[in-house]
N, C-alpha and C. Protein backbone atom coordinates (compact mmCIF):
# COMPACT_ATOMS: atom_id res chain seq x y z
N UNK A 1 75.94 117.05 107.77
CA UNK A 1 76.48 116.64 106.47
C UNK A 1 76.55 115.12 106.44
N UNK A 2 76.59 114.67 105.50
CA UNK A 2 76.10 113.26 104.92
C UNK A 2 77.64 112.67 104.26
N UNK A 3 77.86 111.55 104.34
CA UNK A 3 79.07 111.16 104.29
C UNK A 3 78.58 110.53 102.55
N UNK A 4 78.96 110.77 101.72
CA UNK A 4 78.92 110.19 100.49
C UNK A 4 79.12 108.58 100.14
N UNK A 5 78.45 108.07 99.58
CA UNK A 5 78.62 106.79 98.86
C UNK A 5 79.95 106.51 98.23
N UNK A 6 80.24 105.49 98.24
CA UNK A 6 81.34 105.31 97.33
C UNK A 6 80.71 104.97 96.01
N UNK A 7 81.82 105.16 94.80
CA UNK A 7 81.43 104.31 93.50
C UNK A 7 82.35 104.66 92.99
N UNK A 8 82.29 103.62 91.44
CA UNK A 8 83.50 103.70 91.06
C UNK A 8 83.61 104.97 89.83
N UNK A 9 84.72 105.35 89.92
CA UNK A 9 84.97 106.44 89.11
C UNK A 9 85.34 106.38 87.78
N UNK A 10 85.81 105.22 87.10
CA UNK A 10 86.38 104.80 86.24
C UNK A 10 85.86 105.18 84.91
N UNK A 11 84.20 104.72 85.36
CA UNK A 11 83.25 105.18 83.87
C UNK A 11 83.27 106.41 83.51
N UNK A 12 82.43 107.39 85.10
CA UNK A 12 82.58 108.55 84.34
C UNK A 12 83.75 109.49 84.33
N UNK A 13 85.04 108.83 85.00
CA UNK A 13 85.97 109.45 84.09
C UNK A 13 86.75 108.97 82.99
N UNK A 14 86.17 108.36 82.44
CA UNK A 14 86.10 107.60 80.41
C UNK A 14 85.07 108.73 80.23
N UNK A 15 84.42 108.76 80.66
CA UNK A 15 83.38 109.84 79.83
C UNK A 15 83.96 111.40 79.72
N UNK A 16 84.44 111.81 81.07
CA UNK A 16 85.39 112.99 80.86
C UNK A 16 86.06 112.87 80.09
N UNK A 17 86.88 112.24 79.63
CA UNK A 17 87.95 112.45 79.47
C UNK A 17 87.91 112.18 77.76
N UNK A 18 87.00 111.58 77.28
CA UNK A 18 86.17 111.44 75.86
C UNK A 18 85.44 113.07 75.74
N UNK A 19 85.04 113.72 76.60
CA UNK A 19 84.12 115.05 76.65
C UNK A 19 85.62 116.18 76.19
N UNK A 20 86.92 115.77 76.55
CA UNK A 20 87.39 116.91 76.53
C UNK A 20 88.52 116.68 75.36
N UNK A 21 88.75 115.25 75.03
CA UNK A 21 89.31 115.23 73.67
C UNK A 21 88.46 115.71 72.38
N UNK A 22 87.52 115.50 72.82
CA UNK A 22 85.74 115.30 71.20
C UNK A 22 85.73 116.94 71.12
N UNK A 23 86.05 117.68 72.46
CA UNK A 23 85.99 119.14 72.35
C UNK A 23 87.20 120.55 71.98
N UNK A 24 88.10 119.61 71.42
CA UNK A 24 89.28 120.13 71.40
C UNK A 24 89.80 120.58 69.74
N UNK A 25 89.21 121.37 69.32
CA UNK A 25 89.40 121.33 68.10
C UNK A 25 90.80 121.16 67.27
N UNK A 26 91.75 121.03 68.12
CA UNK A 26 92.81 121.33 66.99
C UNK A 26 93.41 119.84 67.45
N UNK A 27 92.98 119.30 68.69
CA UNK A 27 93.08 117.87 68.06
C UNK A 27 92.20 117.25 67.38
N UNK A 28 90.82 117.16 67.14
CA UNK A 28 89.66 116.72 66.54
C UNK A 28 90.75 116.96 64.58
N UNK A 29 91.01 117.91 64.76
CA UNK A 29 91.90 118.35 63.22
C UNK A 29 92.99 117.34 62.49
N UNK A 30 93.33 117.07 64.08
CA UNK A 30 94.46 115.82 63.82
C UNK A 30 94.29 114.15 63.75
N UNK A 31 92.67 114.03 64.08
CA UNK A 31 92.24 112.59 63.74
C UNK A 31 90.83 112.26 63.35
N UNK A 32 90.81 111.28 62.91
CA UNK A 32 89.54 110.77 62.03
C UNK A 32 88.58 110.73 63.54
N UNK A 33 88.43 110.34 64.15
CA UNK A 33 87.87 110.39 65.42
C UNK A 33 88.22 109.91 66.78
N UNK A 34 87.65 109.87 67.91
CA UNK A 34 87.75 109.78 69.08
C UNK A 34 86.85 108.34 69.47
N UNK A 35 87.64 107.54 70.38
CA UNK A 35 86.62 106.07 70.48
C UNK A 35 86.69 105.86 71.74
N UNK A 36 85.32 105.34 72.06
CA UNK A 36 85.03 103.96 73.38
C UNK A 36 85.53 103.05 72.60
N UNK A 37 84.83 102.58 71.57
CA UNK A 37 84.13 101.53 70.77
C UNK A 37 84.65 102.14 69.76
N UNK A 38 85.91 101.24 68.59
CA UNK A 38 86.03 101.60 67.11
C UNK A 38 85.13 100.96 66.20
N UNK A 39 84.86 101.56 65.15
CA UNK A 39 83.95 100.77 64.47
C UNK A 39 85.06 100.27 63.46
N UNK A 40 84.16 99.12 63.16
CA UNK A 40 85.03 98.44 61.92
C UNK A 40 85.49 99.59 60.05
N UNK A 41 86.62 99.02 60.18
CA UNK A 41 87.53 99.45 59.15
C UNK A 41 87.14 101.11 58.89
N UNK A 42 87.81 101.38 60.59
CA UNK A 42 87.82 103.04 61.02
C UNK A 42 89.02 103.29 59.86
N UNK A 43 89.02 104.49 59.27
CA UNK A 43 90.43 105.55 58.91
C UNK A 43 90.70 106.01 60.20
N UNK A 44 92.24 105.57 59.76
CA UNK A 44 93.41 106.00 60.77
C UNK A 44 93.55 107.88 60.11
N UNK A 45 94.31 108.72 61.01
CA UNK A 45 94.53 108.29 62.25
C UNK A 45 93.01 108.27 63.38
N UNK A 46 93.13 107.54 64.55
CA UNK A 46 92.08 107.84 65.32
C UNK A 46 93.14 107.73 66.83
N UNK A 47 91.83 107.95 67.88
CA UNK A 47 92.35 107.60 69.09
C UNK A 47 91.01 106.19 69.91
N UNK A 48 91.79 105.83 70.65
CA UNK A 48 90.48 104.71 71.15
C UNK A 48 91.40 104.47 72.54
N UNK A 49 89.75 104.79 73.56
CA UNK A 49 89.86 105.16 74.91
C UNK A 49 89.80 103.53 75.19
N UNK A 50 91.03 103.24 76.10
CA UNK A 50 91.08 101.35 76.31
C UNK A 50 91.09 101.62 77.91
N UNK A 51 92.35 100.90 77.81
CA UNK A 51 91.95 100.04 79.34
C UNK A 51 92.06 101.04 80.40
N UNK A 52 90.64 100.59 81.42
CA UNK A 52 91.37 101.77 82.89
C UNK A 52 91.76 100.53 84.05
N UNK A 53 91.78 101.39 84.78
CA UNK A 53 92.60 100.49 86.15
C UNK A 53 92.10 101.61 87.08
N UNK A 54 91.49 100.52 88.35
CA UNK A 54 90.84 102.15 88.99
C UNK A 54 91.57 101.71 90.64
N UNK A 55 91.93 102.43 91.22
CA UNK A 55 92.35 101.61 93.11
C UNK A 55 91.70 102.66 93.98
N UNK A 56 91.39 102.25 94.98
CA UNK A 56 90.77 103.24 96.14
C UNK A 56 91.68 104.17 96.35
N UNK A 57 91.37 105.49 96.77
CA UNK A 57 92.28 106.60 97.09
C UNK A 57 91.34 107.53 98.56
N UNK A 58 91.14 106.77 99.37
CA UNK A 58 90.17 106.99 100.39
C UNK A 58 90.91 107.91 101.24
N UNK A 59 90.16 108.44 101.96
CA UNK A 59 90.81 109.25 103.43
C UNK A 59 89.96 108.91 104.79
N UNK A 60 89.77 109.39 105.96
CA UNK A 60 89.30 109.35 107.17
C UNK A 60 87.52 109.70 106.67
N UNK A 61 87.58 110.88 105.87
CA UNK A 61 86.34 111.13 106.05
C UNK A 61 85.68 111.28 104.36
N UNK A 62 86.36 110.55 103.72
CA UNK A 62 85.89 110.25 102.27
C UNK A 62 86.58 109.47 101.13
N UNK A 63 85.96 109.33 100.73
CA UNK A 63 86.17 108.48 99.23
C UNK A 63 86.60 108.87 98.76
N UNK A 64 87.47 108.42 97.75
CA UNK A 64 88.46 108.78 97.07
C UNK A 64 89.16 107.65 95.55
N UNK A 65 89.43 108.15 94.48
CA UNK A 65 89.79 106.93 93.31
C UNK A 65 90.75 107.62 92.79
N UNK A 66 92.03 106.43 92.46
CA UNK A 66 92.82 106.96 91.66
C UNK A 66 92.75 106.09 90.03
N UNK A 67 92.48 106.60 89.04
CA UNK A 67 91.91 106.27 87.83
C UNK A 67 93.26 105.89 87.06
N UNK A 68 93.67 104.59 86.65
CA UNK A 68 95.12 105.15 85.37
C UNK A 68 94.11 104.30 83.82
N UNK A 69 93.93 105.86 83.17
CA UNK A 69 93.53 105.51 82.05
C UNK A 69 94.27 105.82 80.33
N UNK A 70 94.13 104.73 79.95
CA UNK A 70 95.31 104.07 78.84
C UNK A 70 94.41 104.80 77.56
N UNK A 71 95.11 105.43 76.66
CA UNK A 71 94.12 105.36 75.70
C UNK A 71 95.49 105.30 74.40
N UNK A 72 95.02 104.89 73.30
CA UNK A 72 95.74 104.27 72.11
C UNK A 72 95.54 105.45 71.19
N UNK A 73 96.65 106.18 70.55
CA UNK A 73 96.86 106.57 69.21
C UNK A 73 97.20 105.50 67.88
N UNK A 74 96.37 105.53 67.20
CA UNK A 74 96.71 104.41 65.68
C UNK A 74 96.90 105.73 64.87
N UNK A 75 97.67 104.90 63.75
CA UNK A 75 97.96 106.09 62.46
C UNK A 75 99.25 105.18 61.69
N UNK A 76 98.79 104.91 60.13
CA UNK A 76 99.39 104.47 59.36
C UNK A 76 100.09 105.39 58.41
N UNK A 77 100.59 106.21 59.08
CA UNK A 77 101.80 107.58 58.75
C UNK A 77 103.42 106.40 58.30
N UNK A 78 104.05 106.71 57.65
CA UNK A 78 105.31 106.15 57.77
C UNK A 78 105.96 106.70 58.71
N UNK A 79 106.52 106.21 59.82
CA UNK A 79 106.97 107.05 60.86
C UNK A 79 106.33 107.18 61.75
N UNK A 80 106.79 107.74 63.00
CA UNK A 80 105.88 108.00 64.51
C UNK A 80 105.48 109.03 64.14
N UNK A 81 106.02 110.30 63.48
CA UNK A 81 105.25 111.79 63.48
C UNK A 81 103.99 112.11 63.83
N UNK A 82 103.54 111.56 62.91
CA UNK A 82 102.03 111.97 62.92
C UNK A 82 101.18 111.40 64.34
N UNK A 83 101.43 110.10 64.72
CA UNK A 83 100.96 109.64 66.05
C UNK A 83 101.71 110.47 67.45
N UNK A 84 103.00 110.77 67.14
CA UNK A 84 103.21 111.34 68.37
C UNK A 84 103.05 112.93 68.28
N UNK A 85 102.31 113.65 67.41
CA UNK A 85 102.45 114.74 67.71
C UNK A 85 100.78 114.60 67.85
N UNK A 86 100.26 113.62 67.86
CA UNK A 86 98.80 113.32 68.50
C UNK A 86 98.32 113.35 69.63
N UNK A 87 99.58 112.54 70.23
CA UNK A 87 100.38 112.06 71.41
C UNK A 87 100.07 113.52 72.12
N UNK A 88 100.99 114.04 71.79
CA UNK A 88 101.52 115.89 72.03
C UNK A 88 100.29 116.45 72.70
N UNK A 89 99.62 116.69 71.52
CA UNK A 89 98.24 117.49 71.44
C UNK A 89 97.62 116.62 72.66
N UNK A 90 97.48 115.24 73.18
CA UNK A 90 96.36 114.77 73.93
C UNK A 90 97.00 115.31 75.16
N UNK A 91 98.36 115.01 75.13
CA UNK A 91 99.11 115.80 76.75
C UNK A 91 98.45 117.08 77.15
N UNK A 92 98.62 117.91 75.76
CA UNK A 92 98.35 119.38 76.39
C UNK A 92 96.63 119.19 76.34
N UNK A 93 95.53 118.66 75.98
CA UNK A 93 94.55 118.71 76.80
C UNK A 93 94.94 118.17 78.14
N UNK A 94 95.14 117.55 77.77
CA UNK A 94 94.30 116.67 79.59
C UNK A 94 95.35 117.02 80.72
N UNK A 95 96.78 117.15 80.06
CA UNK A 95 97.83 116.86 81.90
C UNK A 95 97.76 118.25 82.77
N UNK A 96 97.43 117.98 84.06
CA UNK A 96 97.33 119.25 84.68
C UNK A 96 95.92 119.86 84.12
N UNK A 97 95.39 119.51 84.03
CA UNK A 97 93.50 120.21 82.82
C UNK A 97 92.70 120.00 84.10
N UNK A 98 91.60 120.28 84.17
CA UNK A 98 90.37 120.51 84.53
C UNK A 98 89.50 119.16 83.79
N UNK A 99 89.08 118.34 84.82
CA UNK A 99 87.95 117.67 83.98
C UNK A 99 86.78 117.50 84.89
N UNK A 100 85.72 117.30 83.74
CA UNK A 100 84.35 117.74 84.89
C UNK A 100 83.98 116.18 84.48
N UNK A 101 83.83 115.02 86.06
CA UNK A 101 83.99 113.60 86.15
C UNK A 101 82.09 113.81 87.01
N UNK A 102 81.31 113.35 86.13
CA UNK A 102 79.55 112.88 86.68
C UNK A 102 80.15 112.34 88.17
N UNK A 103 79.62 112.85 89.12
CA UNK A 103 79.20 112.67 90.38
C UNK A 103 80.61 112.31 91.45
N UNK A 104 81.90 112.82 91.18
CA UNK A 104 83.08 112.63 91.32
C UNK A 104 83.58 114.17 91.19
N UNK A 105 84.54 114.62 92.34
CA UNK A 105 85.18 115.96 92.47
C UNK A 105 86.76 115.64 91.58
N UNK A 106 87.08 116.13 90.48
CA UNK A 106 88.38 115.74 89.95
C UNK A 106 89.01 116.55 90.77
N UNK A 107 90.37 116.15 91.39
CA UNK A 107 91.69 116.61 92.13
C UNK A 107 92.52 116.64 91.08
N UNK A 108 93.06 116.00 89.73
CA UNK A 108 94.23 115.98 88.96
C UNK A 108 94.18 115.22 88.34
N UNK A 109 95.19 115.27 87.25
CA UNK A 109 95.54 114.90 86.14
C UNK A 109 96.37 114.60 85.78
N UNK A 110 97.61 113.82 85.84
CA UNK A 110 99.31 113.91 85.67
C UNK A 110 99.60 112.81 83.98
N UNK A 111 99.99 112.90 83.35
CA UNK A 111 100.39 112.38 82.19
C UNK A 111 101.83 111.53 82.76
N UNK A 112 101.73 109.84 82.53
CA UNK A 112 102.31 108.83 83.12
C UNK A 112 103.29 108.41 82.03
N UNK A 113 102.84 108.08 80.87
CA UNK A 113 104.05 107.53 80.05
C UNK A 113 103.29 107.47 78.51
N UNK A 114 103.90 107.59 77.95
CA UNK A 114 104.01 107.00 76.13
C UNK A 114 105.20 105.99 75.98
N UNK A 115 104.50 105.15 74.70
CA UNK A 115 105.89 104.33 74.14
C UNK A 115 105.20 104.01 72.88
N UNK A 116 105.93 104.23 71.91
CA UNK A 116 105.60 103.82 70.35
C UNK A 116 105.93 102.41 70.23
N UNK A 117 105.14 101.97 68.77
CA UNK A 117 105.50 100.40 68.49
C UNK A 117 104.62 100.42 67.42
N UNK A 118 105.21 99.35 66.74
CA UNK A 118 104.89 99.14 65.29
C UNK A 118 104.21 97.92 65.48
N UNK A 119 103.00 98.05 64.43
CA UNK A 119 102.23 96.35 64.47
C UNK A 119 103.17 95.21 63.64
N UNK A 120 103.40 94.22 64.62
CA UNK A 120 104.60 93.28 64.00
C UNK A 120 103.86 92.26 63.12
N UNK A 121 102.26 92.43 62.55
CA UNK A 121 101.72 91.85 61.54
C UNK A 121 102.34 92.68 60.01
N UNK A 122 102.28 91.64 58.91
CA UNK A 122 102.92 91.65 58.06
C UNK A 122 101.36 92.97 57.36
N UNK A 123 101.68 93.58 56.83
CA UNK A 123 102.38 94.62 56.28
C UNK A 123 103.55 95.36 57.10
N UNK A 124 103.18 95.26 58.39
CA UNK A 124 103.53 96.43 59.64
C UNK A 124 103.63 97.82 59.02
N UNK A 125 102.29 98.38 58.87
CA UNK A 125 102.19 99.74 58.55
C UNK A 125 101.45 100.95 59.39
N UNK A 126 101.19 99.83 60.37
CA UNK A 126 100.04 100.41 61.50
C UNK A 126 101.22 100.71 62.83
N UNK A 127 101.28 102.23 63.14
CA UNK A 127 101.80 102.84 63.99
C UNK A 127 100.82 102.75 65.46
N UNK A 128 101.18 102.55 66.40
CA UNK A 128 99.97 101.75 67.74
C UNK A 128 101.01 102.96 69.10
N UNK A 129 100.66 103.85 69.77
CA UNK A 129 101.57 105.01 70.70
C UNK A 129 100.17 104.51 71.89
N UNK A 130 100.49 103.92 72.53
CA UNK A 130 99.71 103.83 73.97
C UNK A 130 100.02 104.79 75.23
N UNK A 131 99.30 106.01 75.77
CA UNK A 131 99.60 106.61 76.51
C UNK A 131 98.94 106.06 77.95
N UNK A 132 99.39 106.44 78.59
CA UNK A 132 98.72 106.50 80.16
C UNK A 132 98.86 107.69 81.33
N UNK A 133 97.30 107.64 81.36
CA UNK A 133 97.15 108.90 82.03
C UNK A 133 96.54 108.64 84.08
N UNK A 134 96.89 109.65 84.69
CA UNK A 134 96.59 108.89 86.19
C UNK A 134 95.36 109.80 86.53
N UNK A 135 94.67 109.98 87.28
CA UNK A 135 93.58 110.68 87.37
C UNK A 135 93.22 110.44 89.24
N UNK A 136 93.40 111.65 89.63
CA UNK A 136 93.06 111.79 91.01
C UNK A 136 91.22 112.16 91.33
N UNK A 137 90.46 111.47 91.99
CA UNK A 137 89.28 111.78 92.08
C UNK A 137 88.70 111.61 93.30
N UNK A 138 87.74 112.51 94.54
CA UNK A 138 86.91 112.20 94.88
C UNK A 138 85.50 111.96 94.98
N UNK A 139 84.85 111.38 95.69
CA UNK A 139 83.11 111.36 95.35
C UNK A 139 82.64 112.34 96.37
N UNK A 140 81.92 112.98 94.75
CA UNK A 140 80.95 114.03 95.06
C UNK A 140 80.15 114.20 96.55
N UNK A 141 80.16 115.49 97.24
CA UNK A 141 79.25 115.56 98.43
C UNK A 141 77.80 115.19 98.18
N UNK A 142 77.37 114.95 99.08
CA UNK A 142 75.40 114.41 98.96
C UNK A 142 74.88 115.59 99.05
């Protein structure tokens, strides 16, 4: 047996993790769409996959990444409602879920934190719920 390469996991688990929100119909119900990349003067509500943070999670005899990936609920709802029950719905995909990560064995999934906040630009009508999610991964056998 062949000791695997390292690489980083980060991308394709943005890509998972875009594969299993885009496939979820009854959140797909609850927003205008799902983002890498928003396009200009998107309808709210949406979600947009932002920042990751990736650190080694190695052992004796393999590779290993722990992924914390951030992704943003927008929604110009009066009120959090509508963003946090977005919020809701993204928990129950992903925390504890199954995700299938290109060339990476997923170990887990744990749901890290939410916090709401209002855009302090003048209208302030834009509701902004940043979640963070942790993601346990190793690299795939050769």
């Amino acid at each position: 047996m062949t000791t695997p390469v390292p690489g980083l996991a980060s991308l394709p688990t943005r890509d998972a993790i875009l594969a299993a929100l885009t496939t979820d119909a009854q959140l797909i119900s609850l927003v205008q769409g799902v983002f890498d990349w928003v396009p200009e003067k998107q309808p709210y509500p949406y979600i947009d996959l932002g920042e990751s943070f990736e650190v080694p999670n190695n052992a004796h005899d393999r590779y290993g990444a722990q992924v914390l990936q951030t992704l943003h609920v927008w929604s110009k709802y009066r009120g959090y409602a509508q963003a946090v029950t977005i919020a809701q719905r993204i928990i129950l995909v992903l925390d504890h879920a199954p995700l299938v990560i290109d060339g990476h064995v997923h170990k887990w999934t744990r749901f890290v934190s939410m916090q709401t906040l209002t855009d302090p630009e003048p209208p302030g009508d834009i509701r902004h719920v940043p979640m963070t999610f942790r993601i346990g991964t190793e690299v795939a056998p050769a």
